[in-house]
Protein backbone atom coordinates (compact mmCIF):
# COMPACT_ATOMS: atom_id res chain seq x y z
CA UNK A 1 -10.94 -3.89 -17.51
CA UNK A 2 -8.41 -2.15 -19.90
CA UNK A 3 -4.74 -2.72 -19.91
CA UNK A 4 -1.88 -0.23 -20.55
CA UNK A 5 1.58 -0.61 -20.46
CA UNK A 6 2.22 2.32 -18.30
CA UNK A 7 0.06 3.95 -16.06
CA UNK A 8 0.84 7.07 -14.60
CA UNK A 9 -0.81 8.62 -11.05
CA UNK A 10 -0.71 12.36 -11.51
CA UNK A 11 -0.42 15.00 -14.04
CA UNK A 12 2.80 17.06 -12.57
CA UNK A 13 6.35 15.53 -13.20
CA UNK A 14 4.77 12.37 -13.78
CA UNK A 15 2.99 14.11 -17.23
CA UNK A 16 6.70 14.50 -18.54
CA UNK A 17 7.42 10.96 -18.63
CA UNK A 18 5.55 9.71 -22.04
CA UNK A 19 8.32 10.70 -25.31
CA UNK A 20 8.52 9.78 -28.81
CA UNK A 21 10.22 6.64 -27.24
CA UNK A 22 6.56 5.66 -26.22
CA UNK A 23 4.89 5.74 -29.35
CA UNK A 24 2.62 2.89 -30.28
CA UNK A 25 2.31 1.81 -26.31
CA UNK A 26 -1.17 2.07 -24.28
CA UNK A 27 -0.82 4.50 -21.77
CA UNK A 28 -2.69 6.04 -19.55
CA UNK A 29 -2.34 9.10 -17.16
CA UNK A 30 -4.93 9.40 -14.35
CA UNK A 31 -5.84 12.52 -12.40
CA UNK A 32 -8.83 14.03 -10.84
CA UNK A 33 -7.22 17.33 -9.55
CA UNK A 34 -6.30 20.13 -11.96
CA UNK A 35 -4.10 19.33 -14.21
CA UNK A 36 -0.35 19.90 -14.49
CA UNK A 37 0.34 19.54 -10.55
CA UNK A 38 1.24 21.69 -7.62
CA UNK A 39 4.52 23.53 -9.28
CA UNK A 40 2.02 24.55 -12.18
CA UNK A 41 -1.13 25.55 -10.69
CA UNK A 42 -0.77 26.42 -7.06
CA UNK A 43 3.02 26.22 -6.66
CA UNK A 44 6.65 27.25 -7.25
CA UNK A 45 5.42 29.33 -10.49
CA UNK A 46 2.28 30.95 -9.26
CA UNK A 47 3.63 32.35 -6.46
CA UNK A 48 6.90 33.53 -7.92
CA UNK A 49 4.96 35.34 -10.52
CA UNK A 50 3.55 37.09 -7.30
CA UNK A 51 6.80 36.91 -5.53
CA UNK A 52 8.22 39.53 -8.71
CA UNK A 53 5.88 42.15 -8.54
CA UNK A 54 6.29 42.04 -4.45
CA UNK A 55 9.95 43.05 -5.05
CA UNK A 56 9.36 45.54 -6.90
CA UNK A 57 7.14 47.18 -4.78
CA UNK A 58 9.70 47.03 -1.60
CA UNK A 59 12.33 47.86 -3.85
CA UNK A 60 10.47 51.02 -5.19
CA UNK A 61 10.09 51.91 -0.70
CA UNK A 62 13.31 51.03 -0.06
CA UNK A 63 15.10 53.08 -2.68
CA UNK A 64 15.35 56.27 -0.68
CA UNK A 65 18.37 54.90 1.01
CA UNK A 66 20.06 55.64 -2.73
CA UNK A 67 18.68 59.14 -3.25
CA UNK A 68 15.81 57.33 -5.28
CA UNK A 69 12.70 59.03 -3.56
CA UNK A 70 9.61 56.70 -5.14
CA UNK A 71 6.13 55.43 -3.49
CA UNK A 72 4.39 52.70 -4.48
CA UNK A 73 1.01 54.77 -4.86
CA UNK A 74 -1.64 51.79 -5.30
CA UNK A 75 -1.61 47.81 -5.90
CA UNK A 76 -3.88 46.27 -8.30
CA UNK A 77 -4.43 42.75 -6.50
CA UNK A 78 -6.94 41.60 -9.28
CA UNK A 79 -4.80 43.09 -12.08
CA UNK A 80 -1.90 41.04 -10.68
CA UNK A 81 -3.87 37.72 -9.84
CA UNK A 82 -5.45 38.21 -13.06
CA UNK A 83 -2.49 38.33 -15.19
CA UNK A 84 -0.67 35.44 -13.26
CA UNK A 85 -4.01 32.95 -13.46
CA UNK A 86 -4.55 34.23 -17.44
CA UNK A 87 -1.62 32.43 -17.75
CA UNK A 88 -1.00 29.43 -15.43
CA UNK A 89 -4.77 28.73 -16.56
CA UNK A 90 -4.35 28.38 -20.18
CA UNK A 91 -1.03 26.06 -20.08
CA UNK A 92 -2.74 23.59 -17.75
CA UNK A 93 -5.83 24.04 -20.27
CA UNK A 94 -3.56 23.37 -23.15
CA UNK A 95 -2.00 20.47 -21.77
CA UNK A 96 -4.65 18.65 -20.63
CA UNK A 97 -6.46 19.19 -24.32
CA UNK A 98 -3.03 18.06 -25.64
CA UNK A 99 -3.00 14.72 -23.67
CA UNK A 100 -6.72 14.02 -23.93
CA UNK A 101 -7.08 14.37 -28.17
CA UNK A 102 -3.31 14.58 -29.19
CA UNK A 103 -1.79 11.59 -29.19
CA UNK A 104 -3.59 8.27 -30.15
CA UNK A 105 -1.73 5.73 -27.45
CA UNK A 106 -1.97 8.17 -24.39
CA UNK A 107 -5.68 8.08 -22.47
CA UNK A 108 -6.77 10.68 -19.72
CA UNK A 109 -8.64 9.71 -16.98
CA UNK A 110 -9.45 13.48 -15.30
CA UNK A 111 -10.93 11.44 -12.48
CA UNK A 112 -9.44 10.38 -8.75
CA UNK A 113 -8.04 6.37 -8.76
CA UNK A 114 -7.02 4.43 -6.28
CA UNK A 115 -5.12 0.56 -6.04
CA UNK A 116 -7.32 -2.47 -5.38
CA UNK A 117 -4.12 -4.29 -6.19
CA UNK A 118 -0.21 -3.75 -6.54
CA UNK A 119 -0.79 -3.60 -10.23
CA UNK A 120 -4.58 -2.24 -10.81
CA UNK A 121 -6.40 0.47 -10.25
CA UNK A 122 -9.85 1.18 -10.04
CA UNK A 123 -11.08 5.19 -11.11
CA UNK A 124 -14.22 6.74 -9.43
CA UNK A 125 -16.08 6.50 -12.60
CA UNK A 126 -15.58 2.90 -12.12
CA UNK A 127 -13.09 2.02 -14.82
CA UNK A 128 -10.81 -0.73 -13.85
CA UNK A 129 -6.76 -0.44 -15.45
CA UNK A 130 -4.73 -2.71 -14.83
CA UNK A 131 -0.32 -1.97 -16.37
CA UNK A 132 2.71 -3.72 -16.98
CA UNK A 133 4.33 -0.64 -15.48
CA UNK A 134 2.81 2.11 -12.74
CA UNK A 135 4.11 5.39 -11.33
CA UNK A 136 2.80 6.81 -8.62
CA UNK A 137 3.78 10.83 -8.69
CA UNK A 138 -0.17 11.46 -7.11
CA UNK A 139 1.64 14.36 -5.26
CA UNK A 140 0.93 16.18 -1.79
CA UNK A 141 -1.82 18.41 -0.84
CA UNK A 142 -1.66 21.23 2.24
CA UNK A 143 -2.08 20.14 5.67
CA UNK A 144 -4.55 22.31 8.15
CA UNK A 145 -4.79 21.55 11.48
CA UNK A 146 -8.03 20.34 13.54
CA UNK A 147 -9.65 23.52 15.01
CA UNK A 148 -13.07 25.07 15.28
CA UNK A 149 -13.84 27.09 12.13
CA UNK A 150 -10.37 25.40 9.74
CA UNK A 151 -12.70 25.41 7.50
CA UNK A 152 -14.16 28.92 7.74
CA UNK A 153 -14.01 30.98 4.14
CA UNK A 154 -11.26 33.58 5.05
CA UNK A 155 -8.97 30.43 6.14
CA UNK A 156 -6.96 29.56 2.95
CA UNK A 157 -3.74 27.46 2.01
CA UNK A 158 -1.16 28.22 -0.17
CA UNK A 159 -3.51 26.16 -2.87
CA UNK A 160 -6.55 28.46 -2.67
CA UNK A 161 -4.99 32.02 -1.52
CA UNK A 162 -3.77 33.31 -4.62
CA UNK A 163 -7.28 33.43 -5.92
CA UNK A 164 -9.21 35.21 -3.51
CA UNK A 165 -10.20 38.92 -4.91
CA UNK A 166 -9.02 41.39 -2.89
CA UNK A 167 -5.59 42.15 -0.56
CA UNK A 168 -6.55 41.46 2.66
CA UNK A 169 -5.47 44.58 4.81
CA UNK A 170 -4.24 42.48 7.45
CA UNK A 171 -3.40 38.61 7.29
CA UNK A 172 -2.61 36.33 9.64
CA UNK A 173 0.18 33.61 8.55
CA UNK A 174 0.30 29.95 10.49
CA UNK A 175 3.54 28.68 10.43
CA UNK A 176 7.19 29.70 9.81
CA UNK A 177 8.63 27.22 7.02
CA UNK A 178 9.16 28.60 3.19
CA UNK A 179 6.00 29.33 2.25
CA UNK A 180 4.93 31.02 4.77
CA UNK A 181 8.01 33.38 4.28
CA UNK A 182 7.34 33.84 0.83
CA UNK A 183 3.65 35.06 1.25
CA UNK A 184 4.87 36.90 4.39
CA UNK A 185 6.93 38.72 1.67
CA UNK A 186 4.15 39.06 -0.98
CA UNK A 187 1.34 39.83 1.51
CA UNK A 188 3.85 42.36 3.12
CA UNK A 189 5.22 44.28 0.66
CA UNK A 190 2.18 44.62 -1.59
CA UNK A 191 0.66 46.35 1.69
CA UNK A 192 -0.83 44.15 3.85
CA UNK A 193 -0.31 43.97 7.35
CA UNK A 194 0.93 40.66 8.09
CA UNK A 195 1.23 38.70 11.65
CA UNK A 196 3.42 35.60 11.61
CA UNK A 197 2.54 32.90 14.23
CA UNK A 198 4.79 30.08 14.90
CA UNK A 199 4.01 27.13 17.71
CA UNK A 200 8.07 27.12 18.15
CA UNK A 201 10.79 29.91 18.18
CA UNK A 202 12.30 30.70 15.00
CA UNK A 203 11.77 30.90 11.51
CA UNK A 204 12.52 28.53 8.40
CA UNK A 205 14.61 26.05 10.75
CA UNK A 206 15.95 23.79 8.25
CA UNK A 207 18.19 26.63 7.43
CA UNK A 208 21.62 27.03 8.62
CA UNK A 209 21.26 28.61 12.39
CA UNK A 210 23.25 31.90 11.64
CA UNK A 211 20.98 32.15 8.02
CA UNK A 212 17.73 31.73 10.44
CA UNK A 213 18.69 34.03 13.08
CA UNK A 214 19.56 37.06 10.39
CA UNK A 215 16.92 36.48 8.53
CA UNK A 216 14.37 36.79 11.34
CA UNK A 217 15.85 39.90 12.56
CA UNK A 218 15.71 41.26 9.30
CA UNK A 219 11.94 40.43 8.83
CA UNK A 220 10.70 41.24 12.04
CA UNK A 221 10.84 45.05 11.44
CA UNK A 222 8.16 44.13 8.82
CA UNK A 223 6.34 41.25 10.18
CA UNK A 224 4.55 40.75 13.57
CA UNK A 225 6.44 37.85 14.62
CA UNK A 226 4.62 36.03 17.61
CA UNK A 227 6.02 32.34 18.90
CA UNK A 228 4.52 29.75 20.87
CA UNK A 229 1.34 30.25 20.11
CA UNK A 230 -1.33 27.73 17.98
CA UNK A 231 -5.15 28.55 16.60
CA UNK A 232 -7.46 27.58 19.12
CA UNK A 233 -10.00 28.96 17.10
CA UNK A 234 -11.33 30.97 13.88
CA UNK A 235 -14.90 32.66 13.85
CA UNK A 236 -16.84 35.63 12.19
CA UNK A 237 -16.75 38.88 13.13
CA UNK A 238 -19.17 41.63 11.89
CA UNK A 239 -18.26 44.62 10.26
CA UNK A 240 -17.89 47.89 11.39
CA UNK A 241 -17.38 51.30 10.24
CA UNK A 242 -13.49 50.47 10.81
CA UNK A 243 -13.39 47.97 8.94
CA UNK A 244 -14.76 49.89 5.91
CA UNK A 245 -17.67 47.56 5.10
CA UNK A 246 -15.36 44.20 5.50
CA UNK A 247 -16.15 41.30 7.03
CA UNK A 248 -13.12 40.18 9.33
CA UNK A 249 -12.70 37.04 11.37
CA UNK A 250 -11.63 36.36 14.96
CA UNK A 251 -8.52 33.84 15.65
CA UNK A 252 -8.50 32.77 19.18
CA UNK A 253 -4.85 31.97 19.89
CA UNK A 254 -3.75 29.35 22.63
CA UNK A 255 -0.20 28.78 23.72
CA UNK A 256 1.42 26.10 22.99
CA UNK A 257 2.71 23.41 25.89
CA UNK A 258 5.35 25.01 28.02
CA UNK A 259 4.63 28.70 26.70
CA UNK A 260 4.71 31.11 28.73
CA UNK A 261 2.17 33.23 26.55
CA UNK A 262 -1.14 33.80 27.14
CA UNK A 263 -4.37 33.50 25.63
CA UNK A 264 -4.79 36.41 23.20
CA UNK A 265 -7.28 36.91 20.55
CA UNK A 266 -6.87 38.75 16.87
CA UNK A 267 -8.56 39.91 14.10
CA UNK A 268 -7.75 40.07 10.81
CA UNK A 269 -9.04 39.57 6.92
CA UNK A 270 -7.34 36.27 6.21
CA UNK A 271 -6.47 33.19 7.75
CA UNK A 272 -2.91 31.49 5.53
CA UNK A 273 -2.34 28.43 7.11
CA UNK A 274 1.36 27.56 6.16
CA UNK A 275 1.42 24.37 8.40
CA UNK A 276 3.26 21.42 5.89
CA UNK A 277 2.01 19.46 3.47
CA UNK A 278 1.10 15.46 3.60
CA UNK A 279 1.36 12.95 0.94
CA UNK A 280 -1.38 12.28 -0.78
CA UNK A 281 -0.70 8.40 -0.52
CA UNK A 282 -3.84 8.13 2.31
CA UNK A 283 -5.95 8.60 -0.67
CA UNK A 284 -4.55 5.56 -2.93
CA UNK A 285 -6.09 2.88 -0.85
CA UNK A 286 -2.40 1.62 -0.36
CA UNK A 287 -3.52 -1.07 2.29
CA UNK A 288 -4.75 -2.81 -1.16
CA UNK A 289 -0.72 -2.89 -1.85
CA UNK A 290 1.06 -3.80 0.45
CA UNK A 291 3.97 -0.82 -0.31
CA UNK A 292 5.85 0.35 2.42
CA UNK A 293 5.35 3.51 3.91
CA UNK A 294 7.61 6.09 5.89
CA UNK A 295 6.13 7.39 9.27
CA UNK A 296 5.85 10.34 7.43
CA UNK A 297 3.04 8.52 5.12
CA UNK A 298 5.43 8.76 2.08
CA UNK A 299 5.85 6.08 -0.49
CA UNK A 300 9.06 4.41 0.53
CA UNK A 301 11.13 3.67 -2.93
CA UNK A 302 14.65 2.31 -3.51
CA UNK A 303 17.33 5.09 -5.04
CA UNK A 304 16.39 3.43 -8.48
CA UNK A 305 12.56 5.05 -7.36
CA UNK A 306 11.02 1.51 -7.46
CA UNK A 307 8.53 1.00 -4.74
CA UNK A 308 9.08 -1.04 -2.02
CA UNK A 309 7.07 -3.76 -0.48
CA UNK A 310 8.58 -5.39 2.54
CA UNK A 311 11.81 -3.84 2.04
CA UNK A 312 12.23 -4.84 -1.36
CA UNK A 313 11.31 -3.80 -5.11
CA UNK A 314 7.56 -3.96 -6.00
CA UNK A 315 8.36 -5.68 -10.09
CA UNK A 316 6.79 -2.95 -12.27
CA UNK A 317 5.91 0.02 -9.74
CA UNK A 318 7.95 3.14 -9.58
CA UNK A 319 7.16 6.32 -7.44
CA UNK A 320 8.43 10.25 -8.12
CA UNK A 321 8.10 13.46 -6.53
CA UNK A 322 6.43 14.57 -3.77
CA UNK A 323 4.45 11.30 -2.67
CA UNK A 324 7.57 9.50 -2.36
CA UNK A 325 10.57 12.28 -1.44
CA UNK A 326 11.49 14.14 1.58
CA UNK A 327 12.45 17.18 -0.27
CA UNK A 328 9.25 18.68 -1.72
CA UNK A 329 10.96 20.23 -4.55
CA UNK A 330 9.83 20.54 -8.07
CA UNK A 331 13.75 20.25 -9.28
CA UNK A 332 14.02 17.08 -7.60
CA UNK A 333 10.38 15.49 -8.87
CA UNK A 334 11.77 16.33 -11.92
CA UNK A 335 15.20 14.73 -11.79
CA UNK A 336 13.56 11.85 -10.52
CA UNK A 337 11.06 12.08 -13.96
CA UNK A 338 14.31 11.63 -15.52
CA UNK A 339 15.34 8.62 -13.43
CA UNK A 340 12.27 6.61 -13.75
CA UNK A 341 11.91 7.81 -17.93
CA UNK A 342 15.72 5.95 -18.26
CA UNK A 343 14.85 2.93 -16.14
CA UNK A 344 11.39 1.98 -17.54
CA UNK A 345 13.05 1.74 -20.83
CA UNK A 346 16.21 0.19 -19.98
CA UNK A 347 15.60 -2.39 -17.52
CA UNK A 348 19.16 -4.12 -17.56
CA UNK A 349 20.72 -0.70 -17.11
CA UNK A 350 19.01 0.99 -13.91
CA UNK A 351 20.13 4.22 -13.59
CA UNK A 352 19.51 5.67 -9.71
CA UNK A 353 18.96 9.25 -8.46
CA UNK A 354 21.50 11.50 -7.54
CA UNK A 355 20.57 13.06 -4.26
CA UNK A 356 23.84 14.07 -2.81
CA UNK A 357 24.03 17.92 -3.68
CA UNK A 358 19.69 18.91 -3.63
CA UNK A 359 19.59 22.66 -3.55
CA UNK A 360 16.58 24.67 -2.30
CA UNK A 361 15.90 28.48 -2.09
CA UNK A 362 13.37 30.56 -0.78
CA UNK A 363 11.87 32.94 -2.65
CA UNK A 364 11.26 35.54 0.09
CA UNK A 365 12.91 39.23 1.26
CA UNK A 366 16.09 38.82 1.72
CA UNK A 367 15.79 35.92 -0.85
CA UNK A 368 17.61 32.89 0.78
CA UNK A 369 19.50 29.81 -0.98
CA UNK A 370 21.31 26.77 0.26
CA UNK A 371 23.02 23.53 -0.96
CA UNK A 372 24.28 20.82 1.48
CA UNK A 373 25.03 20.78 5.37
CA UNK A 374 24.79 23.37 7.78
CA UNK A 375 27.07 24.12 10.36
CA UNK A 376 25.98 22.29 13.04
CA UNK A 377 25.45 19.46 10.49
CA UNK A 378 29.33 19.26 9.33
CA UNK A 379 30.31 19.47 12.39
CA UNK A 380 28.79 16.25 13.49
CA UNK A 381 29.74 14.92 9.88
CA UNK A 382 33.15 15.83 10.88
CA UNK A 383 33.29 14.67 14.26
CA UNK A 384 31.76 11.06 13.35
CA UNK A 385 34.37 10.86 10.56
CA UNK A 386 37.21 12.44 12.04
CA UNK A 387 37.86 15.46 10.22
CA UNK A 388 38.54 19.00 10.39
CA UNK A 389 35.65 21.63 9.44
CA UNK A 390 35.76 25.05 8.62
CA UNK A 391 33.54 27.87 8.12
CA UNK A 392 33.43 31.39 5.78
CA UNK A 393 31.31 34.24 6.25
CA UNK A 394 31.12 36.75 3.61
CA UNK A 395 29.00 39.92 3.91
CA UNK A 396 27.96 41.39 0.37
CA UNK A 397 28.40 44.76 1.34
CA UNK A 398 32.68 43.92 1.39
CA UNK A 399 32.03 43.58 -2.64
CA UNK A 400 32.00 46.95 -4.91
CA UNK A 401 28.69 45.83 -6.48
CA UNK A 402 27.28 45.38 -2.97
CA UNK A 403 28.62 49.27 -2.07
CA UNK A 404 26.56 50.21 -4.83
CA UNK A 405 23.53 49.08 -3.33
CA UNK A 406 24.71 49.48 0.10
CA UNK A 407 23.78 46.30 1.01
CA UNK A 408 24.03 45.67 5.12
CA UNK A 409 22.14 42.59 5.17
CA UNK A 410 23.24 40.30 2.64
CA UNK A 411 25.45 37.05 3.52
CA UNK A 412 27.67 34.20 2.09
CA UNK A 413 28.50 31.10 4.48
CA UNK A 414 30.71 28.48 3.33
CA UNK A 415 31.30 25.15 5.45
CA UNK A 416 34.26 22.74 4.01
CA UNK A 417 36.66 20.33 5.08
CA UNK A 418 39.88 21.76 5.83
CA UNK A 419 42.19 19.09 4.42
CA UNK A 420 40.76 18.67 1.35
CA UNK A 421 38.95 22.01 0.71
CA UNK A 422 36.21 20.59 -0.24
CA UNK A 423 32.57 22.07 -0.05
CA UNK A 424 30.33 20.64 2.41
CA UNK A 425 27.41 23.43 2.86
CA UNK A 426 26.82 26.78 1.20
CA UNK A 427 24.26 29.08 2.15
CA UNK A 428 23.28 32.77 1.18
CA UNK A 429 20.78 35.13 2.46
CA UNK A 430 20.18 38.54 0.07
CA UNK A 431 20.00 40.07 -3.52
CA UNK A 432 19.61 36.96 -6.14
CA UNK A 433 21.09 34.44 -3.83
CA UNK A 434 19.22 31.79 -5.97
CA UNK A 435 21.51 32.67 -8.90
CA UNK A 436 24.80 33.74 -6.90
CA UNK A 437 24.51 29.77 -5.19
CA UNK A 438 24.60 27.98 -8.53
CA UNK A 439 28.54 28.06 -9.18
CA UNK A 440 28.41 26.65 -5.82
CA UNK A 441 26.27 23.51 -6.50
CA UNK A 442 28.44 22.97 -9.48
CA UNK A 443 31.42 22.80 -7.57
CA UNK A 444 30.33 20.49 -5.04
CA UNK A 445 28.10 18.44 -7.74
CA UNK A 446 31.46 17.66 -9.64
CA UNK A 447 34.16 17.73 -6.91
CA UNK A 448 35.78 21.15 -7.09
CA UNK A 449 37.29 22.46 -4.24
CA UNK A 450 37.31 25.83 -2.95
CA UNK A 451 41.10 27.12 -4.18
CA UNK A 452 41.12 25.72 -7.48
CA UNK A 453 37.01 27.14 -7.77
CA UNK A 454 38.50 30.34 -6.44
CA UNK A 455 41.50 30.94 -8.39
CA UNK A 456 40.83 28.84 -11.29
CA UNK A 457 38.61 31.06 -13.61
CA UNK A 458 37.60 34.67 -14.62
CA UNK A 459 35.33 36.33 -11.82
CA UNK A 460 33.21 39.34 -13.93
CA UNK A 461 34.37 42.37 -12.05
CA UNK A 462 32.55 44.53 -10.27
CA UNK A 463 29.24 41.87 -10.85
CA UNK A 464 27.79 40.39 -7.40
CA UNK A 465 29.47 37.13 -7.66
CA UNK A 466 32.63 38.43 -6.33
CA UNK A 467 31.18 37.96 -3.17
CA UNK A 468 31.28 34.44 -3.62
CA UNK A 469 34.93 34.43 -4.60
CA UNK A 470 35.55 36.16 -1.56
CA UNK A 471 34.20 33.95 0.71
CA UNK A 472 35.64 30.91 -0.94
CA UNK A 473 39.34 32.95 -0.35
CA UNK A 474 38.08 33.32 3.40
CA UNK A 475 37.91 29.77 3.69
CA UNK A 476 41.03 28.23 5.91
CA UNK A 477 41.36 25.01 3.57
CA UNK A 478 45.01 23.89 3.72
């Protein structure tokens, strides 16, 4: 048995928490996947590296609209996966090499662990480690459904699909959350054709409704867009002289309960199946613990981001990231690095997470970003607390910067409270909406309210972010 005085589960955020601060204590970080995490390797970098040569490629087809006749005349998949992988590959490399021979007090375990008590662990090559202090930031992992041939070849996740070798000429994407919009985007515009099956109506429905519904249209003159339906089934299909040599596969689709659909069959290149991702606590042997778990199967932690165990804190054992949060965001795993790095060190002084104002985009076409409560949301905040809401909708084509790219599409919605004028919800769907919402989270992260955020600075004229100053003005705040 060897004893450390911290033990960390996982290579992602948790890998940022040992700091000069830590010199001269035993730790050890333990994973058996690859390392650096999901953001890293198969993640919010990897496929925004893809995501950027994507818009580029629509941009370059949609340019004729501004007497800028260009054609995208080929796509060098391998070129681009190479490039992307050259890199991603060599930091993960580097750091693992880093924390394995470059610092005497840290130890890696690159092998799988799991709890045979609250406080020890047991790795599969049968080392026992026992802590004074454990996090748990082991991560999530895709989910794919139970059907005949899941686990055919040509059906991926978002972990294994950026490797394959060649762009499939027509894909079929399972689901209708974030990242399935963001490969429907890459896959799309790079020149695939892509078919986008969803069990309910609507796309990426944590959005705002009005965000959801424009965004759909907008897509759907690019995507085959086909509700209610499930896989019932995935299986070979020979080639043909059609196909060009390629082997293709056959997805029998069912409709789902109270459908009206019916059964209808497709082939294509490539199975993505975009269907959520789980925790990866099933894999810990928690039962050993006794922690509480959500119904979800996340860790359930306290907003210092120590673990519970029967509602209270487990002495000693702190969670991060996607095994214990809702949000699935590499920004928040982070923050909450930062939480559990303060309070490991300063017991007395717990410092807690600040959840109030978590902002997410989606790296898609139109790009889409959002910070706080929808509509339908404040309106039920409002109601319960008996307030007044309003709303602000600000097209970027009422902005000089968006005449000159005669923009139709592109949105700003703003939801505050009337008396106060303060921000509940922002959301924007178009060009660089994940920059444009950023003034936005400040505001609402440090209590600024839409007049004094409107009238209260410099806005660069003619730059983009005029539309935001707009649609603050719009705003009926008293």
């Amino acid at each position: 048995m060897v004893h450390y005085d911290l033990a960390i589960l996982g290579s992602g955020s948790g890998n940022s928490l040992p700091g000069p601060q830590w010199a001269g204590r035993k730790i050890a970080i333990i994973d058996g996947g690859t390392f650096g995490g999901t953001c890293l390797n198969v993640g919010c970098i990897p496929t925004k590296m893809f995501v950027y040569p994507a818009d580029l490629a629509a941009g370059a087809r949609e340019a004729g609209r501004l007497g800028v006749h260009a054609e995208v005349n080929d796509v060098h998949w391998r070129a681009i996966r190479d490039r992307i992988f050259s890199r991603i590959d060599a930091i993960s490399a580097g750091g693992m090499e880093y924390r394995a021979h470059g610092e005497p007090n840290i130890t890696l375990y690159a092998e799988h662990a799991e709890f045979t008590d609250p406080k020890a662990l047991l790795t599969s090559g049968g080392t026992e480690i026992t802590a004074d202090q454990i996090v748990v930031a082991a991560g999530s992992r895709p989910v794919v459904p139970d059907f005949p041939g899941n686990d055919h070849p040509r059906v991926h996740t978002s972990d294994t699909v950026m490797r394959v070798d060649e762009l499939p000429a027509k894909v079929l994407i399972v689901g209708g959350g974030f990242i399935a919009a963001e490969f429907g985007h890459v896959f799309s515009a790079l020149g695939s054709e892509v078919v986008m099956l969803t069990r309910s109506p609507g796309l990426l429905k944590t959005q705002d409704a009005e965000i959801s519904r424009r965004f759909e249209e907008q897509v759907s003159g690019h995507w085959d867009i086909r509700h209610g339906y499930q896989v019932a089934s995935v299986r070979s299909v020979e080639s043909t002289p059609e196909t060009h040599g390629r082997e293709r596969v056959c997805v029998e689709l069912a409709p789902v309960s109270g459908s009206a659909n019916a059964r209808a069959s497709i082939e294509v290149d490539l199975v993505l199946m975009a269907t959520g991702r789980r925790p990866n606590t099933d894999l810990l042997n928690i039962k050993a613990t006794g922690f509480d778990l959500a119904v979800n199967g996340r860790l359930r932690v306290d907003k210092y981001q120590r673990v519970l165990t029967g509602g209270r804190p487990t002495t000693g054992v702190w969670a991060l990231g996607d095994i214990s949060s809702d949000f699935q965001l590499k920004h928040v795993a982070n923050h909450e690095a930062r939480t559990v790095s303060h309070n490991l060190l300063n017991p007395e002084q717990l410092r807690a997470s600040d959840q109030r104002f978590v902002p997410e985009a989606v790296f898609t076409r139109p790009q889409i970003a959002k910070v706080g409560m929808t509509e339908a949301q404040a309106l039920a905040d409002g109601a319960r607390r008996g307030i007044e809401v309003v709303t602000a909708i600000q097209d970027y084509g009422s902005t000089a910067y968006g005449w000159a790219m005669e923009d139709t599409s592109g949105v700003v919605k703003l939801i505050a409270e009337k008396d106060s004028g303060l921000l509940l919800g922002a959301h924007i769907m178009g060009h660089e909406a994940s920059l444009l919402i950023q003034p936005l989270i400040q505001a609402m992260s440090f209590g600024l309210d839409a007049r004094t955020m409107a009238r209260g600075q410099y806005w660069i004229h003619p730059a983009l972010t005029e539309v935001v100053e707009n649609a603050l003005l719009s705003l009926k705040v008293s």
